[in-house]
PDB file of N, CA and C in Angstrom:
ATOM      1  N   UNK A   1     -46.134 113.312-116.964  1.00  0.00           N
ATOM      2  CA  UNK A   1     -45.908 112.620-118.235  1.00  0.00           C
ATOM      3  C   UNK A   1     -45.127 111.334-117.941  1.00  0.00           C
ATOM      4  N   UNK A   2     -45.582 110.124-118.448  1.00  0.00           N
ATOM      5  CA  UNK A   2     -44.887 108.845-118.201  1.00  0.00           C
ATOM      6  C   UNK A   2     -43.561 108.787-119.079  1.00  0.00           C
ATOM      7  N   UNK A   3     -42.884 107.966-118.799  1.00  0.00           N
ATOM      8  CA  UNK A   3     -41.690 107.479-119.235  1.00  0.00           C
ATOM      9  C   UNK A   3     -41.951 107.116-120.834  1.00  0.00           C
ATOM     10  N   UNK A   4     -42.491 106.171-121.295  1.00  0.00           N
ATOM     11  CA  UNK A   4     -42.800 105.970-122.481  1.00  0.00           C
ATOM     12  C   UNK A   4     -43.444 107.145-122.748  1.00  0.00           C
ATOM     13  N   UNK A   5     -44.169 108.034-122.723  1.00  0.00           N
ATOM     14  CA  UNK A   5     -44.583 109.692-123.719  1.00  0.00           C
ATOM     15  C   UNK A   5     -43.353 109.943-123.719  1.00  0.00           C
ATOM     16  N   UNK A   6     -42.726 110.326-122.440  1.00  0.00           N
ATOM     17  CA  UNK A   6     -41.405 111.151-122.623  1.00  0.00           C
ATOM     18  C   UNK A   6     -40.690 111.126-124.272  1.00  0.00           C
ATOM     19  N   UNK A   7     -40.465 109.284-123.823  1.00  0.00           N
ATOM     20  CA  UNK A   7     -39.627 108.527-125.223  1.00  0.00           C
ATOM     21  C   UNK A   7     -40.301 108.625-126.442  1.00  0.00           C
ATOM     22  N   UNK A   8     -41.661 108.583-126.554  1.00  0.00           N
ATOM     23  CA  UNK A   8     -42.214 108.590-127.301  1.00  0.00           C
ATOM     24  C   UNK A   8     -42.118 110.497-128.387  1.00  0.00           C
ATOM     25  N   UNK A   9     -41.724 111.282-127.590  1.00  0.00           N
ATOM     26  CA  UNK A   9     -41.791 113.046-127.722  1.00  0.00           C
ATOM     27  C   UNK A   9     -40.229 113.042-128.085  1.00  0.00           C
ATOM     28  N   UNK A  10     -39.703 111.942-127.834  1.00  0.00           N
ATOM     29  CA  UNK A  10     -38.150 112.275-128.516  1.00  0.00           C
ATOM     30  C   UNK A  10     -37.987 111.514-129.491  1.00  0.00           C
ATOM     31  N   UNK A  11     -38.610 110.732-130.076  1.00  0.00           N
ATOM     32  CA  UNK A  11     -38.984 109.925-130.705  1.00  0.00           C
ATOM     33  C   UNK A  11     -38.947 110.314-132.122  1.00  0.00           C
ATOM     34  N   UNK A  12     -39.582 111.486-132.401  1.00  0.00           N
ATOM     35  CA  UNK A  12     -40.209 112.512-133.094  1.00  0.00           C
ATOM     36  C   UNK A  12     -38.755 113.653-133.864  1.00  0.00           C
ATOM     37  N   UNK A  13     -38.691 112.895-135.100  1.00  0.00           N
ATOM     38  CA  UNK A  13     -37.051 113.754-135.208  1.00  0.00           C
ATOM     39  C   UNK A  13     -37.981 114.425-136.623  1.00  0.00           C
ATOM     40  N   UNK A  14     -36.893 115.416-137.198  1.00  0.00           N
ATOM     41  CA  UNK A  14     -36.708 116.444-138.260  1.00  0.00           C
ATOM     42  C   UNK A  14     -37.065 115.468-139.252  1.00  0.00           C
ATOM     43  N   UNK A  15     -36.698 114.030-139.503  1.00  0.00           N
ATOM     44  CA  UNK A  15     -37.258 113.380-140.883  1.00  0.00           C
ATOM     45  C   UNK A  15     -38.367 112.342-140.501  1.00  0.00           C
ATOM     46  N   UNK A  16     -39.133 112.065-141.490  1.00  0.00           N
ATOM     47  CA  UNK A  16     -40.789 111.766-140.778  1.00  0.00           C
ATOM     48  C   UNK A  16     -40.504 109.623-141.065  1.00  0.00           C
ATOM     49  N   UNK A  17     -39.620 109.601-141.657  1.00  0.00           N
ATOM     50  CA  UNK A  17     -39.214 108.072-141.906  1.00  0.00           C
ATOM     51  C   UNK A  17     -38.347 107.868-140.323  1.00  0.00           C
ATOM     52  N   UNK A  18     -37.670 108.724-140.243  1.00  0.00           N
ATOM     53  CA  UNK A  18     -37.077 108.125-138.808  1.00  0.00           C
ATOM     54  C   UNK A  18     -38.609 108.340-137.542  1.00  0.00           C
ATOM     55  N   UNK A  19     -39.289 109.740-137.706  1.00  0.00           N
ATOM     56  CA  UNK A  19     -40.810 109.445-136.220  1.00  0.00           C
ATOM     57  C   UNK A  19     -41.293 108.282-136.833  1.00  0.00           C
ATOM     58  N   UNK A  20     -41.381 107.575-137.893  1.00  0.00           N
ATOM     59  CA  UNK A  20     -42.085 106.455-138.355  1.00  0.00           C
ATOM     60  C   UNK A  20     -41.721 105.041-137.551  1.00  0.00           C
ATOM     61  N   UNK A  21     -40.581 105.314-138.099  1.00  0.00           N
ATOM     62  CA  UNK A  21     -39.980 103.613-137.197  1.00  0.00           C
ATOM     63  C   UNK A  21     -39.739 103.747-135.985  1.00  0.00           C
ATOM     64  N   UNK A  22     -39.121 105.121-135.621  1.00  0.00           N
ATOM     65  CA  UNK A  22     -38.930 104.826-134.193  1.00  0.00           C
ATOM     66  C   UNK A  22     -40.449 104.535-133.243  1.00  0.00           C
ATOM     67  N   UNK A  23     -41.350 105.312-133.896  1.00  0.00           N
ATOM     68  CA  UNK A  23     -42.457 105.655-133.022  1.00  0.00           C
ATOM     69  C   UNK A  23     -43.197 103.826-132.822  1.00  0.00           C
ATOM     70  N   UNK A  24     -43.256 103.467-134.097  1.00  0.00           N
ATOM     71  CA  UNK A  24     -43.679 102.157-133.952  1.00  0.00           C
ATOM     72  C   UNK A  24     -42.626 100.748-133.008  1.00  0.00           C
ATOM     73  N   UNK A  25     -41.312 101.174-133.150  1.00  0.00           N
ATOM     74  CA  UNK A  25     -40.633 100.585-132.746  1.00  0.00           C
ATOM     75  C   UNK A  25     -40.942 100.475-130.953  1.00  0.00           C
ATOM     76  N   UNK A  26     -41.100 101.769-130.898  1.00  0.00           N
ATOM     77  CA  UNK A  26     -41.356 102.036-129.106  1.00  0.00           C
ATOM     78  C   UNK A  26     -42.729 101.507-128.496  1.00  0.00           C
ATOM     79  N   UNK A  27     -43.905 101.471-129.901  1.00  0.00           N
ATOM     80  CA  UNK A  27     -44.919 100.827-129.412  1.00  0.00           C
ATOM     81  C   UNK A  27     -45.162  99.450-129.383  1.00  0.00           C
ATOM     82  N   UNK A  28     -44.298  99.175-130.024  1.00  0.00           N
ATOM     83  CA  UNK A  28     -44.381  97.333-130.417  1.00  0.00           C
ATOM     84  C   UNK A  28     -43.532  96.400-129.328  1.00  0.00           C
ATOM     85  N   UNK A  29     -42.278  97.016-129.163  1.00  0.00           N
ATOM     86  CA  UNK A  29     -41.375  96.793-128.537  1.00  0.00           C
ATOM     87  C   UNK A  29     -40.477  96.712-127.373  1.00  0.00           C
ATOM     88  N   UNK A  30     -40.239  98.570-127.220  1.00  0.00           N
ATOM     89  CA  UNK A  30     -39.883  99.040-126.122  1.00  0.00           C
ATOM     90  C   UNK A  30     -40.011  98.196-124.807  1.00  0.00           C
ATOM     91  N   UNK A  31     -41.321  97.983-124.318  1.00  0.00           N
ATOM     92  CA  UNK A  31     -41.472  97.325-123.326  1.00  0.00           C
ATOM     93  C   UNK A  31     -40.436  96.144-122.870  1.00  0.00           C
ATOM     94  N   UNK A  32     -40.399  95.213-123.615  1.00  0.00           N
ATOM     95  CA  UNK A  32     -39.538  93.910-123.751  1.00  0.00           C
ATOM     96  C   UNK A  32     -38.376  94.273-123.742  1.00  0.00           C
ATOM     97  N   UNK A  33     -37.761  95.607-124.087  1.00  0.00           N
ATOM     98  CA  UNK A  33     -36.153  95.344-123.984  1.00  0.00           C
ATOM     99  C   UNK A  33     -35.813  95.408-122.482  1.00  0.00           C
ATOM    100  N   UNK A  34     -34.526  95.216-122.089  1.00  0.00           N
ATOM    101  CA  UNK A  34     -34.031  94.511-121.204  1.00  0.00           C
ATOM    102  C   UNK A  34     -33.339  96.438-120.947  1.00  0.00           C
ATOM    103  N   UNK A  35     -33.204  96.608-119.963  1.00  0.00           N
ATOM    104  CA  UNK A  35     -32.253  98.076-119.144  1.00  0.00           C
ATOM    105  C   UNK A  35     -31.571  98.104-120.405  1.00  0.00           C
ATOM    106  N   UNK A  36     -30.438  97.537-120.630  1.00  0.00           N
ATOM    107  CA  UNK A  36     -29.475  97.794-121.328  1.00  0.00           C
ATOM    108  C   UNK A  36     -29.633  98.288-122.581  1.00  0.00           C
ATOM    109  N   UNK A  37     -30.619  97.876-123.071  1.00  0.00           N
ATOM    110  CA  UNK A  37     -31.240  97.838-124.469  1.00  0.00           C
ATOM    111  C   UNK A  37     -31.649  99.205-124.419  1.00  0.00           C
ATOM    112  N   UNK A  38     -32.282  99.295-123.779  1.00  0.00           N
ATOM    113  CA  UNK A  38     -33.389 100.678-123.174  1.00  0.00           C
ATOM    114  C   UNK A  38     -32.284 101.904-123.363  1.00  0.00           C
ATOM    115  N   UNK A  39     -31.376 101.673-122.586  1.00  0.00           N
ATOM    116  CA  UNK A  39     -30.191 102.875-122.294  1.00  0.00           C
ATOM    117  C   UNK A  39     -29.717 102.950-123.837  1.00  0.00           C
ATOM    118  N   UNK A  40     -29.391 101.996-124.780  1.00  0.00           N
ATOM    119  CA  UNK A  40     -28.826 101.986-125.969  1.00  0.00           C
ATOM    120  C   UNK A  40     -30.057 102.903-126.947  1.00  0.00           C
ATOM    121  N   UNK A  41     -31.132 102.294-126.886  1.00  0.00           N
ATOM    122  CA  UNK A  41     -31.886 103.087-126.973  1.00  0.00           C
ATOM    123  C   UNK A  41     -31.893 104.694-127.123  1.00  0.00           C
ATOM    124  N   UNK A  42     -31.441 104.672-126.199  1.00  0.00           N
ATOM    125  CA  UNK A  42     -31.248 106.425-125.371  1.00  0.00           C
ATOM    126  C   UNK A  42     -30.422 106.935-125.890  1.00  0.00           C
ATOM    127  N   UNK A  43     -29.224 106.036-126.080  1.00  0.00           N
ATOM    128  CA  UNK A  43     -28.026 106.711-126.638  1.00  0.00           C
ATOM    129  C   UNK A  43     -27.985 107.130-128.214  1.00  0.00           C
ATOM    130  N   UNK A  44     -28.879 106.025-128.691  1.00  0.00           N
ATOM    131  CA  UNK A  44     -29.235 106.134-130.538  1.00  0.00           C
ATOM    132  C   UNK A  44     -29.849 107.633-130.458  1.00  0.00           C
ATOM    133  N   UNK A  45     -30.781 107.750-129.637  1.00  0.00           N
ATOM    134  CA  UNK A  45     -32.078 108.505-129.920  1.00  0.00           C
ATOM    135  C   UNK A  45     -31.018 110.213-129.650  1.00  0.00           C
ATOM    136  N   UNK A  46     -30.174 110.495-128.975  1.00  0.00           N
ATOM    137  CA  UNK A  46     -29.072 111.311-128.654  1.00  0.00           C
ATOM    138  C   UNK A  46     -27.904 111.702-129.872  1.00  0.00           C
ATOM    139  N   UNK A  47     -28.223 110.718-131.325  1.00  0.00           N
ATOM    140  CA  UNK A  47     -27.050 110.844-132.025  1.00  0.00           C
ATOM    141  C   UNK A  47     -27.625 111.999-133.181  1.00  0.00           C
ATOM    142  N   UNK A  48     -27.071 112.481-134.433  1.00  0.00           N
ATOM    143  CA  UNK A  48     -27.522 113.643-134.662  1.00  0.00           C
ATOM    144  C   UNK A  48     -28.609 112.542-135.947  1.00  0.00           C
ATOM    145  N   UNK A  49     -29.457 112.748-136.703  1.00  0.00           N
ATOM    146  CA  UNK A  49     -30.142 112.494-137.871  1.00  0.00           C
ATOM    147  C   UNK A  49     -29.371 111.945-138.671  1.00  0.00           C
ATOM    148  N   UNK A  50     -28.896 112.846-139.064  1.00  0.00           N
ATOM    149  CA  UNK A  50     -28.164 112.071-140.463  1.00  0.00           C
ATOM    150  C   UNK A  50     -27.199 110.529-140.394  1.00  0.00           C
ATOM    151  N   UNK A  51     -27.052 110.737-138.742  1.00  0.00           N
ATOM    152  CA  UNK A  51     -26.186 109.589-138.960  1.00  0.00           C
ATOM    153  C   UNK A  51     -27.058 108.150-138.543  1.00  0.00           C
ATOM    154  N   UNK A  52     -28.120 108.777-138.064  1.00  0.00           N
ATOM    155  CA  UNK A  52     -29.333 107.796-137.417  1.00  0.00           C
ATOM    156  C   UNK A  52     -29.543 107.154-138.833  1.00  0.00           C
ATOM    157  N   UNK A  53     -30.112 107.878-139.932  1.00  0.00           N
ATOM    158  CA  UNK A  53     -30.585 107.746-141.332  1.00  0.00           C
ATOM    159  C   UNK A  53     -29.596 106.850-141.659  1.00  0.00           C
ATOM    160  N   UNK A  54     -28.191 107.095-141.962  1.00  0.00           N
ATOM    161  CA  UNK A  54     -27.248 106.217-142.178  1.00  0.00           C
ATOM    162  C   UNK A  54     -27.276 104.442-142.124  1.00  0.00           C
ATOM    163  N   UNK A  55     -27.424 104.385-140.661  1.00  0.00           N
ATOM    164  CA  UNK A  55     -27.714 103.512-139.709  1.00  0.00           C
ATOM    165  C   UNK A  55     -28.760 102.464-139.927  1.00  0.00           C
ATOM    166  N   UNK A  56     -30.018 103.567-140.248  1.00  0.00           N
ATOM    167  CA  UNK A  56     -31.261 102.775-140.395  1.00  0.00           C
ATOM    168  C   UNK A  56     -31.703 102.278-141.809  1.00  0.00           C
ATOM    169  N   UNK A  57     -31.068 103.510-143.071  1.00  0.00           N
ATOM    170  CA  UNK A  57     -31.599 103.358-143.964  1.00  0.00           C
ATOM    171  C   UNK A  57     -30.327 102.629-144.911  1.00  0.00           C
ATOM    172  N   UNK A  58     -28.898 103.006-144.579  1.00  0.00           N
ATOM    173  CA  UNK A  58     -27.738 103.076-145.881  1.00  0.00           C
ATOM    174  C   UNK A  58     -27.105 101.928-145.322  1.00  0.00           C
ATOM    175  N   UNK A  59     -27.546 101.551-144.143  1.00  0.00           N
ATOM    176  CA  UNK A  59     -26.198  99.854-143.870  1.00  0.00           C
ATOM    177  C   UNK A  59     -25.353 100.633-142.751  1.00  0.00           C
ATOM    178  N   UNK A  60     -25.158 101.703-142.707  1.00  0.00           N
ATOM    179  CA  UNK A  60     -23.907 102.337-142.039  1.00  0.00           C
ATOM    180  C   UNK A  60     -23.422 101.643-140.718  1.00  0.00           C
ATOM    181  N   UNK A  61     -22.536 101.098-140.461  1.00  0.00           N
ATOM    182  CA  UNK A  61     -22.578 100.958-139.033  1.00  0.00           C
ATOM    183  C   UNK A  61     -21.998 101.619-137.973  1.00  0.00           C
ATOM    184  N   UNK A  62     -22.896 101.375-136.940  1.00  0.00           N
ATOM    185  CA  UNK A  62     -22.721 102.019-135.726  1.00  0.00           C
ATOM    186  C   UNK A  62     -21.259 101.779-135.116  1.00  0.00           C
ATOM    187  N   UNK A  63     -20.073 102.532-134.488  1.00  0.00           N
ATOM    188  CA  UNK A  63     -19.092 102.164-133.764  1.00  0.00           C
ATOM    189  C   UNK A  63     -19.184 101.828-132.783  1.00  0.00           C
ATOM    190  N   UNK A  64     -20.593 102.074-131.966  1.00  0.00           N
ATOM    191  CA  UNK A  64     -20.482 102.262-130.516  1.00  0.00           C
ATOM    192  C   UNK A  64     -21.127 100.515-131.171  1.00  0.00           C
ATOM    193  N   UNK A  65     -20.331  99.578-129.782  1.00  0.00           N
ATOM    194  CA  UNK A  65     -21.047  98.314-130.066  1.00  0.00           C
ATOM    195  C   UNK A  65     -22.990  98.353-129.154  1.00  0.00           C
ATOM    196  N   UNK A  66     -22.663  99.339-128.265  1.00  0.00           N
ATOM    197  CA  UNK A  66     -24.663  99.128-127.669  1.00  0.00           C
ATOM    198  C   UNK A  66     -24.983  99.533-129.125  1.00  0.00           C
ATOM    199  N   UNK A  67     -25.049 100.855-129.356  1.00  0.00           N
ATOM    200  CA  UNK A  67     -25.860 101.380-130.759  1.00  0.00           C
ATOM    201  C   UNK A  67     -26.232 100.449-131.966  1.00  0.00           C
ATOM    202  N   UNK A  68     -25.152 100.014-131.906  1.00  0.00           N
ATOM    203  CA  UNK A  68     -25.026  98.809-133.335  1.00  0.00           C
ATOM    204  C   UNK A  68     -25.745  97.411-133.183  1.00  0.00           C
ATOM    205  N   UNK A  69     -26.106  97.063-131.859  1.00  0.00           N
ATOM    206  CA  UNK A  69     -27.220  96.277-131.251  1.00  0.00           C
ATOM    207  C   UNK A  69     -28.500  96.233-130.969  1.00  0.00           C
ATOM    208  N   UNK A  70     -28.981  97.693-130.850  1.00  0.00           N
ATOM    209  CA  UNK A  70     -30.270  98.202-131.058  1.00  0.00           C
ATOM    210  C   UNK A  70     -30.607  98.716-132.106  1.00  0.00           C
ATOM    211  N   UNK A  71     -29.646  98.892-133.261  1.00  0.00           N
ATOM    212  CA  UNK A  71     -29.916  98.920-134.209  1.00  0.00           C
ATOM    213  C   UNK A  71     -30.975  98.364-135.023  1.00  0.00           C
ATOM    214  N   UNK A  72     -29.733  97.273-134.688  1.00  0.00           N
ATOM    215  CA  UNK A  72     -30.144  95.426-135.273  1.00  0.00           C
ATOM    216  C   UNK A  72     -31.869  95.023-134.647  1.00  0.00           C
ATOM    217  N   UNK A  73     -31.501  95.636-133.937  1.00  0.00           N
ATOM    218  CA  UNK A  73     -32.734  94.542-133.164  1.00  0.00           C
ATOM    219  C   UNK A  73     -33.847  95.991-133.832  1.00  0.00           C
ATOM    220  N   UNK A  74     -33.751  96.736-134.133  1.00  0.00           N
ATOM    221  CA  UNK A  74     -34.920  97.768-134.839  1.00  0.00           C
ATOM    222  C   UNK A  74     -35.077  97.309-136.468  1.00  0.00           C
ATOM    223  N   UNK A  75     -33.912  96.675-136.799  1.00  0.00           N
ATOM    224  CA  UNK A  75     -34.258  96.301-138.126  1.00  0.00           C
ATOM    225  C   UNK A  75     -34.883  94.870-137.969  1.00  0.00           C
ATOM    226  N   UNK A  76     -34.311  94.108-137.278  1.00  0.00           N
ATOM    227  CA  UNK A  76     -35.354  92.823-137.012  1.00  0.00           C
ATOM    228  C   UNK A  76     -36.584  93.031-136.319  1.00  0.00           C
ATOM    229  N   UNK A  77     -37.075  94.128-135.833  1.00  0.00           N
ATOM    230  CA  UNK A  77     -38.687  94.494-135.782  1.00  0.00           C
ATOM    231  C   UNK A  77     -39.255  95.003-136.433  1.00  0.00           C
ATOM    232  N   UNK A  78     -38.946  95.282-137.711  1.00  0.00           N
ATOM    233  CA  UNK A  78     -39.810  95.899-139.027  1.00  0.00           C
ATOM    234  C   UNK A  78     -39.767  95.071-139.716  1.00  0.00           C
TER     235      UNK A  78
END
């Protein structure tokens, strides 16, 4: 299994608005980010739902400053 399925299979959470964006996010995108981005990435995709939802849908912001950067850059790709 490649690296992108991998990401793509974690991708895939309990609410179908977060497999939505993320899934498109990873196909549109992913490629172009830079390591760092990628790892932030990793670290979002590691946090529990509700606070992802927060994040993506309510404004919430992220503390961690990577998280709160890939955030951004997921809301400026939709």
């Amino acid at each position: 299994m490649s690296e992108k399925s991998k990401l793509l299979w974690r991708c895939r959470r309990g609410v179908k608005e977060l497999d939505v964006l993320f899934t498109q996010f990873v196909e549109s995108s992913y490629d172009a980010l830079t390591d760092l981005e990628k790892q932030a990435f990793n670290k979002l995709l590691a946090i529990e739902d509700p606070d992802i939802l927060g994040f993506m849908l309510y404004d919430v912001k992220p503390t961690d400053p990577e998280v709160a950067s890939i955030v951004k850059k997921i809301h400026t790709s939709i």
